[in-house]
Protein backbone atom coordinates (compact mmCIF):
# COMPACT_ATOMS: atom_id res chain seq x y z
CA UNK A 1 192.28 88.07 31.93
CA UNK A 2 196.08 87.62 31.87
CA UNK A 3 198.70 90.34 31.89
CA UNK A 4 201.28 89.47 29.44
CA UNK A 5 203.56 92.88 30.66
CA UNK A 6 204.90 94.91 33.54
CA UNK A 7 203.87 97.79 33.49
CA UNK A 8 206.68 100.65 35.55
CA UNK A 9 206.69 103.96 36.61
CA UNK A 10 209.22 105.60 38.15
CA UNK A 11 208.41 107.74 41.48
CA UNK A 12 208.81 111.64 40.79
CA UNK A 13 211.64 113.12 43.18
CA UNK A 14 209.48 114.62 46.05
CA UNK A 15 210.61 116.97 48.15
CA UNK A 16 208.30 115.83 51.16
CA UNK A 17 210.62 112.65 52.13
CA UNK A 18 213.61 115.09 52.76
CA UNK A 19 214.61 117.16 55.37
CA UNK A 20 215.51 120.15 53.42
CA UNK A 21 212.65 122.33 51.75
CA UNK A 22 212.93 124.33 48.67
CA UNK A 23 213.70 127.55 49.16
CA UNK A 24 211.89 130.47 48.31
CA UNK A 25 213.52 132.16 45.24
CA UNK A 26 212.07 135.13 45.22
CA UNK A 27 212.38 136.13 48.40
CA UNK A 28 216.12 135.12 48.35
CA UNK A 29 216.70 137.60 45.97
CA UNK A 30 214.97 140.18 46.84
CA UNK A 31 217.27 139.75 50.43
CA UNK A 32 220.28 139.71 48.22
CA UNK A 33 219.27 143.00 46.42
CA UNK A 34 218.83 144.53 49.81
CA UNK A 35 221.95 143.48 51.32
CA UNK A 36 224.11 144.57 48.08
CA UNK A 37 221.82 147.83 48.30
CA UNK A 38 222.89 148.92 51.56
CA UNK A 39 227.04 147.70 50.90
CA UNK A 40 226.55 149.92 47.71
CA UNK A 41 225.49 152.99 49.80
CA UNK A 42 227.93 152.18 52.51
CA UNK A 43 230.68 152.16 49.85
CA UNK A 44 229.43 155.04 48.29
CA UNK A 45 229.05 157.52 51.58
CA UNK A 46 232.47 156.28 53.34
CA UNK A 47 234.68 155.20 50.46
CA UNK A 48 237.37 157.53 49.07
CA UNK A 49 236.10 161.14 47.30
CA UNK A 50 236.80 161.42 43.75
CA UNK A 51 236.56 164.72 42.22
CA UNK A 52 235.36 163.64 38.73
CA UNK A 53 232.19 162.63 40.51
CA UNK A 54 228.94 164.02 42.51
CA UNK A 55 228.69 161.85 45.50
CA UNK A 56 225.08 161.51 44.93
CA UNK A 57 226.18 159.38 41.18
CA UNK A 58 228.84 157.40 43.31
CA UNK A 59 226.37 156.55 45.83
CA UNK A 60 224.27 155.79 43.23
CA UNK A 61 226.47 154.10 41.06
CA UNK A 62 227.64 151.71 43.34
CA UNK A 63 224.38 150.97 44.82
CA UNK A 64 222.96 149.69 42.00
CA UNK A 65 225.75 147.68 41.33
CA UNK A 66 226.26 146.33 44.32
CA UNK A 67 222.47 145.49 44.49
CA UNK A 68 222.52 143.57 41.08
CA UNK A 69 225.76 141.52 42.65
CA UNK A 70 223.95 141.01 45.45
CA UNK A 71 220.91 139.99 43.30
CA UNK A 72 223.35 137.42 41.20
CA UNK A 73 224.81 136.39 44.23
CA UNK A 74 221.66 135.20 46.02
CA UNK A 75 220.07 133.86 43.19
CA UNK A 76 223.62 131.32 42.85
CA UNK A 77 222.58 130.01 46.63
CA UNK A 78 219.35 129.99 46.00
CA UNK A 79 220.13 127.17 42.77
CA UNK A 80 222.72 125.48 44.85
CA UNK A 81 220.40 125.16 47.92
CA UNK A 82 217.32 123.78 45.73
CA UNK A 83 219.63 121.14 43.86
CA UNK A 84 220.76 119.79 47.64
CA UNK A 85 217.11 119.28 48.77
């Protein structure tokens, strides 16, 4: 039996022949929620008073923001890190 054609595949990318791994999204953000947690609070219970405010919203406030910037932030290394390995 003769093969008239070439048959080709290209090889998938694998991340075994590199010396980088892929990193672990979740737990990457879940870090970067922590870390923006606790900035948030720090912010919050040493920053300047405002009398509009409780300090328990400002604390608050800016711990939840601070978490989801942290969250955002994280997850941005975490996407820059996988597309170098």
């Amino acid at each position: 039996m003769q093969y008239l054609g070439v048959v080709s595949q290209q090889r998938r990318k694998d991340r075994r022949g590199s010396n980088f791994r892929a990193p672990n999204f979740p737990a990457f953000l879940v870090t970067g929620g922590l870390v923006g947690l606790l900035v948030g609070l720090f912010f919050g219970v040493f920053g300047p008073n405002d009398a509009r405010y409780d300090a328990s919203a400002a604390i608050g406030f800016l711990g939840l923001l601070c978490a989801a910037l942290g969250v955002l932030a994280a997850g941005i290394v975490a996407v820059l890190l996988d597309r170098r390995s």
